[in-house]
Protein backbone atom coordinates (compact mmCIF):
# COMPACT_ATOMS: atom_id res chain seq x y z
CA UNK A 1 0.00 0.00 0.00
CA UNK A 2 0.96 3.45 -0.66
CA UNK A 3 2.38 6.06 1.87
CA UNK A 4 0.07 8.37 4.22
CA UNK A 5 -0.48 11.53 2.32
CA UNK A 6 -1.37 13.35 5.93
CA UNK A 7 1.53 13.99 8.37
CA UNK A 8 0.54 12.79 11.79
CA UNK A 9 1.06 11.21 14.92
CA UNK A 10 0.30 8.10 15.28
CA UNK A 11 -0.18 7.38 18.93
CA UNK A 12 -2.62 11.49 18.71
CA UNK A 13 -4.51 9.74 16.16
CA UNK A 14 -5.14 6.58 18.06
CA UNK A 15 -6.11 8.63 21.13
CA UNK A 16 -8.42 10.81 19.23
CA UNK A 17 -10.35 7.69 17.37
CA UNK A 18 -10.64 5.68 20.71
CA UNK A 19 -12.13 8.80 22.24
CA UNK A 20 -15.13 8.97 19.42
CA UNK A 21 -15.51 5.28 18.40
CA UNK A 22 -17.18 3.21 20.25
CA UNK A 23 -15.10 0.46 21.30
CA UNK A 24 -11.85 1.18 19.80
CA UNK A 25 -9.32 0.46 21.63
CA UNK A 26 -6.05 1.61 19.74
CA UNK A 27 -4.85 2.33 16.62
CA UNK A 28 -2.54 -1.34 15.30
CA UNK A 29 -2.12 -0.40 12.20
CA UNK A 30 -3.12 1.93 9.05
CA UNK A 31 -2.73 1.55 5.55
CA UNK A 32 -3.42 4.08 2.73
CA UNK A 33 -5.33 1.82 0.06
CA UNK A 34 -4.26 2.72 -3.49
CA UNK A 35 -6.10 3.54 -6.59
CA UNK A 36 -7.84 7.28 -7.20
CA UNK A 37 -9.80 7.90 -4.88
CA UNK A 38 -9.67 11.87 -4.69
CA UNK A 39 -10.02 11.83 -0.95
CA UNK A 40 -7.21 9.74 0.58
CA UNK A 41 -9.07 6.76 2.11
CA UNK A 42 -6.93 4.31 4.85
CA UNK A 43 -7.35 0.76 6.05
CA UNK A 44 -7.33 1.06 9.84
CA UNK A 45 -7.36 -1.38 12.66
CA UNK A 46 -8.05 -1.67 16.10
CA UNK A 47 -7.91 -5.05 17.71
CA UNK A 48 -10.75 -7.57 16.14
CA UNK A 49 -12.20 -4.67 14.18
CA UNK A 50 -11.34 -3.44 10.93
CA UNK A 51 -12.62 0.35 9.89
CA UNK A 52 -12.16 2.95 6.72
CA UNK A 53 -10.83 6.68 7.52
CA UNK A 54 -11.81 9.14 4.43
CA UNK A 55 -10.13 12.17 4.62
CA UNK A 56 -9.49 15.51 2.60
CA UNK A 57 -6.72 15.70 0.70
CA UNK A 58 -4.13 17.97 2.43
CA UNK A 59 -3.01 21.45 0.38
CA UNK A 60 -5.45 23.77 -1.42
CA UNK A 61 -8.38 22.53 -2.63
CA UNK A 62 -11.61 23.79 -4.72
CA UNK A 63 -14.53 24.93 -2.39
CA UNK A 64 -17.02 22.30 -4.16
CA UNK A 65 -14.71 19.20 -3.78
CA UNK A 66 -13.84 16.40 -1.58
CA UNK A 67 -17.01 17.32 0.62
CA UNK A 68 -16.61 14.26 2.88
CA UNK A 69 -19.55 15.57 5.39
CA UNK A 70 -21.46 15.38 2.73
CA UNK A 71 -20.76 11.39 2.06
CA UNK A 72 -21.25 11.41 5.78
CA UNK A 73 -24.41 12.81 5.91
CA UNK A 74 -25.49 10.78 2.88
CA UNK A 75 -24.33 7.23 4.61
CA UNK A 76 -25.77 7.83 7.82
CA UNK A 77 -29.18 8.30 6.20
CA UNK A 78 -29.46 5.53 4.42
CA UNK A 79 -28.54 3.08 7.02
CA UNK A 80 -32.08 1.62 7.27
CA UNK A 81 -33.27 2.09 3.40
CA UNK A 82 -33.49 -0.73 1.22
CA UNK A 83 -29.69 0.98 -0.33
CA UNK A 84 -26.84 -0.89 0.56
CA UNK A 85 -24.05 1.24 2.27
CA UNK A 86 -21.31 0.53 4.81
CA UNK A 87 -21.97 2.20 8.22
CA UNK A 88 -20.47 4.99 9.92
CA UNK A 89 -19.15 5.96 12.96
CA UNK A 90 -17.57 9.66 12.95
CA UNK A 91 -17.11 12.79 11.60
CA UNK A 92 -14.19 14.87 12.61
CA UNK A 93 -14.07 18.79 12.35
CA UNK A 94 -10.90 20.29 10.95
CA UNK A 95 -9.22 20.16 13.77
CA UNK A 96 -7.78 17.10 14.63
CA UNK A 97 -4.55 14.70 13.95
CA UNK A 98 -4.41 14.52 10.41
CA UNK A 99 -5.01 18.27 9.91
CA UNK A 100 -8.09 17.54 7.33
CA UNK A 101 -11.84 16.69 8.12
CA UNK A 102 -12.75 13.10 7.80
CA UNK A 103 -14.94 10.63 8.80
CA UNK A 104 -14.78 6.59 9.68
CA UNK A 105 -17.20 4.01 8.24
CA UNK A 106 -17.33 0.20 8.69
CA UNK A 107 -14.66 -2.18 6.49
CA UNK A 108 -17.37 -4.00 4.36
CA UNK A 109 -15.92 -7.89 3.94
CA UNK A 110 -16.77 -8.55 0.44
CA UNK A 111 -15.19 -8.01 -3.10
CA UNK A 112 -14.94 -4.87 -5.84
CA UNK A 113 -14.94 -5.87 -9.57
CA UNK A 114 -12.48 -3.74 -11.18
CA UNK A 115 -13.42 -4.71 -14.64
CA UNK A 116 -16.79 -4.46 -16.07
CA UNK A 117 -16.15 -7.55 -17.97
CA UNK A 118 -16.43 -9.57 -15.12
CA UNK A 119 -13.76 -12.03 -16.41
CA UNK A 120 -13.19 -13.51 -12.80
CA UNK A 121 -16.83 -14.80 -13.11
CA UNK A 122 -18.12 -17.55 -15.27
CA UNK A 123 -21.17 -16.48 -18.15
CA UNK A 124 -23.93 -17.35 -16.25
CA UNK A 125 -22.75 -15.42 -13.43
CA UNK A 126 -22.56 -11.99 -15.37
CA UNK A 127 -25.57 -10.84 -16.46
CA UNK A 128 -26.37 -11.52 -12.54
CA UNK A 129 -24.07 -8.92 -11.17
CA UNK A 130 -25.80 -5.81 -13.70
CA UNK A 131 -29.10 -6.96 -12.84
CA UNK A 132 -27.97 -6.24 -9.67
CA UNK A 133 -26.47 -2.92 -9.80
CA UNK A 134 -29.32 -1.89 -11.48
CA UNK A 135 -31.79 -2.68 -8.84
CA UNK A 136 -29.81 -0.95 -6.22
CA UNK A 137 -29.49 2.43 -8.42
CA UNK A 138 -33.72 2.07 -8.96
CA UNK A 139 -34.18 1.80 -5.07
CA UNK A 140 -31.96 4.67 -4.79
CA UNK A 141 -33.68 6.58 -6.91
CA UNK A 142 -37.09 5.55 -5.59
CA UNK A 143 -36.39 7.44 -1.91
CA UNK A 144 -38.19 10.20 -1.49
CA UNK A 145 -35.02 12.52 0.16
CA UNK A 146 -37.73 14.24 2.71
CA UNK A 147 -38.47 10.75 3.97
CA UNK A 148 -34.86 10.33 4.96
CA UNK A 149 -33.82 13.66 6.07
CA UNK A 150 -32.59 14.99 2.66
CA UNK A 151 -34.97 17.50 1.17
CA UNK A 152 -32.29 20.19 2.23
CA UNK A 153 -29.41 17.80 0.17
CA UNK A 154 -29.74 19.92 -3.23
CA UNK A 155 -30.36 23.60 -4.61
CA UNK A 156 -33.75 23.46 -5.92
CA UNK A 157 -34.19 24.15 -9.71
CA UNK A 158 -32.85 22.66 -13.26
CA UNK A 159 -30.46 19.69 -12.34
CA UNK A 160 -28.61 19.57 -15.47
CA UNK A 161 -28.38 23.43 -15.82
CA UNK A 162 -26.58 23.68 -12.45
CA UNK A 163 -24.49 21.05 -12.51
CA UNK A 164 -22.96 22.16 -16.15
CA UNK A 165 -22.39 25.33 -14.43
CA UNK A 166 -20.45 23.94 -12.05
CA UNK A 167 -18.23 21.44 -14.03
CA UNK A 168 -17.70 24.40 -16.26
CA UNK A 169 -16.86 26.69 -13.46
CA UNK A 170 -14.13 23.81 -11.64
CA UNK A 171 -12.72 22.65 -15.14
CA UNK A 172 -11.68 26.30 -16.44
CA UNK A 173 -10.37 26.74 -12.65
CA UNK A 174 -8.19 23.46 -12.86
CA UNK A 175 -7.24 23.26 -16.79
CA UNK A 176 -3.77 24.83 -17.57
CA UNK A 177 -4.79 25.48 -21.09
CA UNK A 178 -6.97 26.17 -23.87
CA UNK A 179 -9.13 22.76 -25.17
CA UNK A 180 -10.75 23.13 -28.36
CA UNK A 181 -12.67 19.75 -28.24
CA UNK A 182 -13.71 20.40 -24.68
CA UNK A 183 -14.66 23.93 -25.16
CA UNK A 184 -16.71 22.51 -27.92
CA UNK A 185 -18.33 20.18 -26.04
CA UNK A 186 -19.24 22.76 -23.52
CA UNK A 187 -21.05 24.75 -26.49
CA UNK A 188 -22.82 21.92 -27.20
CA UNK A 189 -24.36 21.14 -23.78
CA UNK A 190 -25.47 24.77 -22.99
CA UNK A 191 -27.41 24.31 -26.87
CA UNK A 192 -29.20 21.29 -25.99
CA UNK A 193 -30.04 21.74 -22.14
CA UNK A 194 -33.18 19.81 -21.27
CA UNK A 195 -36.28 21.52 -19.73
CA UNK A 196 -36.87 20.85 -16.06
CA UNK A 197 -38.92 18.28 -15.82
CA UNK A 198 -39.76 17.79 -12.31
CA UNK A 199 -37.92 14.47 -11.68
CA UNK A 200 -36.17 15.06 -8.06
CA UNK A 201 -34.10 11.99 -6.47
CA UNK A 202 -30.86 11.14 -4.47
CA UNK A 203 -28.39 11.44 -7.20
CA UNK A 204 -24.68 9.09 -6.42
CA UNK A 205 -22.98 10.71 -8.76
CA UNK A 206 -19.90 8.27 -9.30
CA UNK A 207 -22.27 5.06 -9.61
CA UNK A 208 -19.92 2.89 -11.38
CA UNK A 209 -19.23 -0.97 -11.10
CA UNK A 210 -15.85 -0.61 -9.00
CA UNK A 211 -17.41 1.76 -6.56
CA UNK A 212 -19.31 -1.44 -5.32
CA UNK A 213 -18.86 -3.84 -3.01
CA UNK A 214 -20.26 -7.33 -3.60
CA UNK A 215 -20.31 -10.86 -1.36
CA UNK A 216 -17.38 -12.91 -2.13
CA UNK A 217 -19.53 -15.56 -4.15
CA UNK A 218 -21.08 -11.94 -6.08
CA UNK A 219 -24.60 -12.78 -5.21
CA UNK A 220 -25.41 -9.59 -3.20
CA UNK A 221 -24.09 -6.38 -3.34
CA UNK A 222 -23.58 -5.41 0.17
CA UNK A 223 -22.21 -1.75 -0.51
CA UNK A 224 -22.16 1.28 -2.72
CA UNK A 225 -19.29 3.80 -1.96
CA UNK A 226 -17.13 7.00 -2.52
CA UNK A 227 -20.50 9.42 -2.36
CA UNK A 228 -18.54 12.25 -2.27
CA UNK A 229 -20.50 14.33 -5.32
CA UNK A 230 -24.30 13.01 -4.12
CA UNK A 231 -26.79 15.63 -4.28
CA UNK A 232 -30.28 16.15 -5.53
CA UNK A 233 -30.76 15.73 -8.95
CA UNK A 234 -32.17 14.17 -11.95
CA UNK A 235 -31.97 10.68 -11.67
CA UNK A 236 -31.09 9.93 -14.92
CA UNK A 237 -27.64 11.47 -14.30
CA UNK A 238 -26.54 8.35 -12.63
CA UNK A 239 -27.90 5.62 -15.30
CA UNK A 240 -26.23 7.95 -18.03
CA UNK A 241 -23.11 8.01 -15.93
CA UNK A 242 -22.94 4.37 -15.66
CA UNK A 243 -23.67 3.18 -19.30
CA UNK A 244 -20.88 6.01 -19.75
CA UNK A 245 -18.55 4.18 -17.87
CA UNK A 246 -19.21 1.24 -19.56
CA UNK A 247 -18.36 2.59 -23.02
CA UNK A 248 -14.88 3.45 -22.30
CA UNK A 249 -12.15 1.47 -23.22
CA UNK A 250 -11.20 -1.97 -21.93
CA UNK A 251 -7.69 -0.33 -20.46
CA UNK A 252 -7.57 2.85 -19.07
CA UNK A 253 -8.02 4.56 -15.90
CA UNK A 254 -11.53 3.65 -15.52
CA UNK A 255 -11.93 0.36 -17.05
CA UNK A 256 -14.81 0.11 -19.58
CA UNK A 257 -16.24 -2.38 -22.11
CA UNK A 258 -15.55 -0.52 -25.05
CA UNK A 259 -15.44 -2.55 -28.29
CA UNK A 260 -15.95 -5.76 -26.48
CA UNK A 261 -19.31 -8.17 -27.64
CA UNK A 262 -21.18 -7.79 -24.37
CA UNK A 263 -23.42 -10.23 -25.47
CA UNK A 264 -20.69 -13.01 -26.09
CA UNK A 265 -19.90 -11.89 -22.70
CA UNK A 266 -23.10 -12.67 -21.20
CA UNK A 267 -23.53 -9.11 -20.52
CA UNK A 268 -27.06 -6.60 -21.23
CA UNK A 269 -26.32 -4.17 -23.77
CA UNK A 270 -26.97 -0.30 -23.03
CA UNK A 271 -30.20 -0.60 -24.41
CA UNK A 272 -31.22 -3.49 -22.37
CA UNK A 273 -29.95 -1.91 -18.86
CA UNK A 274 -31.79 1.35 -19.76
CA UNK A 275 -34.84 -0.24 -20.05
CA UNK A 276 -34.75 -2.54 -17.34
CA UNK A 277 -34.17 0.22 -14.92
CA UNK A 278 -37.12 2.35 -16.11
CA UNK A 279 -39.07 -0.80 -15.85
CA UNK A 280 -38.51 -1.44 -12.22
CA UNK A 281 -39.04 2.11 -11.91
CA UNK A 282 -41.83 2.73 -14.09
CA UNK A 283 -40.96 5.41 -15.97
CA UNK A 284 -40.66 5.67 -19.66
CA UNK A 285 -36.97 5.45 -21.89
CA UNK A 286 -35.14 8.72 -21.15
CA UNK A 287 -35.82 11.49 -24.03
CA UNK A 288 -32.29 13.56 -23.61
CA UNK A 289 -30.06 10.63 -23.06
CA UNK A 290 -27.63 12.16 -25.80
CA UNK A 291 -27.00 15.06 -23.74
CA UNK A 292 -27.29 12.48 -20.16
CA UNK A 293 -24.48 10.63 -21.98
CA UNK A 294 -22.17 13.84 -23.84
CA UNK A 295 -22.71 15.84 -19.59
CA UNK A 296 -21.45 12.59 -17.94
CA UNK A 297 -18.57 12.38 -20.13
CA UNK A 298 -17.60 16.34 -19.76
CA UNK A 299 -18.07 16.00 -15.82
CA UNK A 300 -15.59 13.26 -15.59
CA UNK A 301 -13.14 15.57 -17.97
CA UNK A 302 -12.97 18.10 -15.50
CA UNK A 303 -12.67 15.71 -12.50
CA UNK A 304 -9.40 13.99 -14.18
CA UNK A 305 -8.30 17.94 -14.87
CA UNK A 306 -8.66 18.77 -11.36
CA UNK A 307 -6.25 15.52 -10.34
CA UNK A 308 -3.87 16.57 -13.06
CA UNK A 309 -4.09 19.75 -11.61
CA UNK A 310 -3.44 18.29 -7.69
CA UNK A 311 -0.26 16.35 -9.29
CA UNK A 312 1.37 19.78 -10.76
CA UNK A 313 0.88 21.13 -6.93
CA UNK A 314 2.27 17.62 -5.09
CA UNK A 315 -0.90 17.02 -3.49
CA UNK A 316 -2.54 13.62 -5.65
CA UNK A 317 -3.46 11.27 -4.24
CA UNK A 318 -1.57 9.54 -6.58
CA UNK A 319 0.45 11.59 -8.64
CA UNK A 320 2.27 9.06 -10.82
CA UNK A 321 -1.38 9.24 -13.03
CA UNK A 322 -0.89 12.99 -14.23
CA UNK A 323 0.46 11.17 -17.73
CA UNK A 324 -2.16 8.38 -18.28
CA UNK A 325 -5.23 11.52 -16.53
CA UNK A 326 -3.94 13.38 -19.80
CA UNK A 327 -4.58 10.68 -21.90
CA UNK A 328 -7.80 10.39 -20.43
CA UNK A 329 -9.15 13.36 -20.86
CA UNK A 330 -8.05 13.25 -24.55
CA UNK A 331 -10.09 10.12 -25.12
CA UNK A 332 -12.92 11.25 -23.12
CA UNK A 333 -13.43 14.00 -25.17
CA UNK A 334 -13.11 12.01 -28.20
CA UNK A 335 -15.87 9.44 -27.44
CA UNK A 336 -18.26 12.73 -26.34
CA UNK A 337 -17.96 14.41 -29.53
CA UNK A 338 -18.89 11.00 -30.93
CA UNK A 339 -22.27 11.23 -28.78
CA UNK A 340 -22.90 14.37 -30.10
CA UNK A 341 -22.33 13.88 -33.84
CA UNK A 342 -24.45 10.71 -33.45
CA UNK A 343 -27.78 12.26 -31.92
């Protein structure tokens, strides 16, 4: 595992936890897990009981990001819906041993698919695991926020309109340069911009397959994490989002399927997901989903600009990925103008 990005003291930061968690008794041992998360997340154990610490990054950061009150917040209120989520246990203020806000949620014992291929599992078992993640993002969707304590989650008003002021906003903040493809792409959203339609629901916002945790023999998923840009929204932000993930390519940063036959794979095509979750949710086929599709593509461009601009100022989480984040972006942008030229 990689090395702490906070500086602290280890025996400060064992006396603090033990002082707001119940039963912990000291800290044995933490771990920094690796991959990119954008908030540094640590493996942490006391005794018998394992635990996950998410934290802010340390160094300057952008006002809207790494909100990890807000995943707080979102966790602790769905502990009793029909959502799966890990528990949690504490939220720190800024002041405390690792110098950031954080909070501490259970260590779920199950397993993360990294690939959307599912090679690990055998045919049959494929098609399983999407039917799955589908459900959970329909029951998401299907809370009413009030119910849960929520209704104050979101600015009221057009989803899409805000939120592609926003990514605008923290992409020209973080990019180092002028991007004709992406400025293009911008154009194109603020041309096609849906009406309001009413729809109001607890949006993820980075529902994708390796952001779930699933029982070791992959017949429940027992967890959905990193809910660090949930709001209120349009629902169909997160099914766009995921089908988006899915049409990257095989390698990259976020593995997709790409080229790949998903039906040699034993896999539902986009098609076949998209109506399967408006079925259980009984609502009819989406009517913007180019635009769904071309915003969920832009948003992640200017989340991988922001970490390419956190590795120019040392503070990645991991900053090895400023090269292959570059060629990200480059190919992100590339399969959005496709979206567009294909409405």
């Amino acid at each position: 595992m990689p090395k702490p990005l906070h500086q602290f003291d280890r025996q400060e930061l064992s006396t603090y936890l033990a002082t707001h968690i119940d039963n912990f008794g000291q800290l044995d041992e933490i771990e920094r897990f690796g991959g990119g998360q954008s908030n540094p997340t640590y493996w942490i154990v006391s005794g018998p009981h394992a635990y996950v610490l998410r934290a802010k990054p340390p160094g300057r950061l952008l006002s809207s990001a790494h909100q990890v009150d807000r995943e707080f917040r979102v966790l602790g209120a769905l502990a009793d819906t029909p959502v799966p989520v890990p528990r949690v246990y504490h939220l720190s203020g800024e002041q405390n041993p690792l110098g950031s806000m954080f909070y501490v949620m259970e260590m779920l014992d199950g397993r993360i698919f990294w690939d959307p291929a599912l090679p690990e599992l055998v045919l049959g078992e494929r098609a399983d695991v999407h039917d799955q993640i589908c459900t959970a993002l329909a029951r998401l969707h299907a809370i009413d926020p009030a119910s849960i304590g929520l209704a104050d989650f979101g600015a009221p008003g057009n989803y899409f309109s805000r939120q592609l002021r926003r990514w605008t906003k923290q992409y020209r903040e973080s990019a180092d340069g002028y991007a004709a493809g992406i400025e293009h792409l911008i154009r194109w959203l603020e041309a096609h911009e849906p009406e309001d339609d009413g729809q109001v629901s607890i949006v993820h916002g980075d529902f994708r397959i390796d952001n779930l945790v699933f029982s070791h023999d992959a017949e429940t998923l027992i967890g959905i994490l990193d809910w660090e840009l949930c709001t209120l929204g349009h629902p169909i932000a997160d099914l766009a989002y995921f089908c988006m993930c899915l049409r990257l390519p095989e390698e990259g940063v976020i593995k997709g399927l790409g080229k790949l036959d998903r039906t040699a794979l034993g896999l539902p095509d986009e098609r076949a997901f998209v109506e399967r979750y408006c079925a259980q949710r009984r609502i009819d086929l989406p009517q913007d989903w180019a635009f769904a599709l071309t915003f969920s593509f832009f948003r992640l461009i200017a989340i991988a600009t922001g970490v390419i601009q956190r590795a120019q100022q040392g503070n990645a989480t991991n900053p090895a990925s400023m090269t292959e984040m570059r060629r990200a972006v480059d190919s992100l942008t590339a399969l959005a103008i496709e979206v567009t030229q294909d409405r």
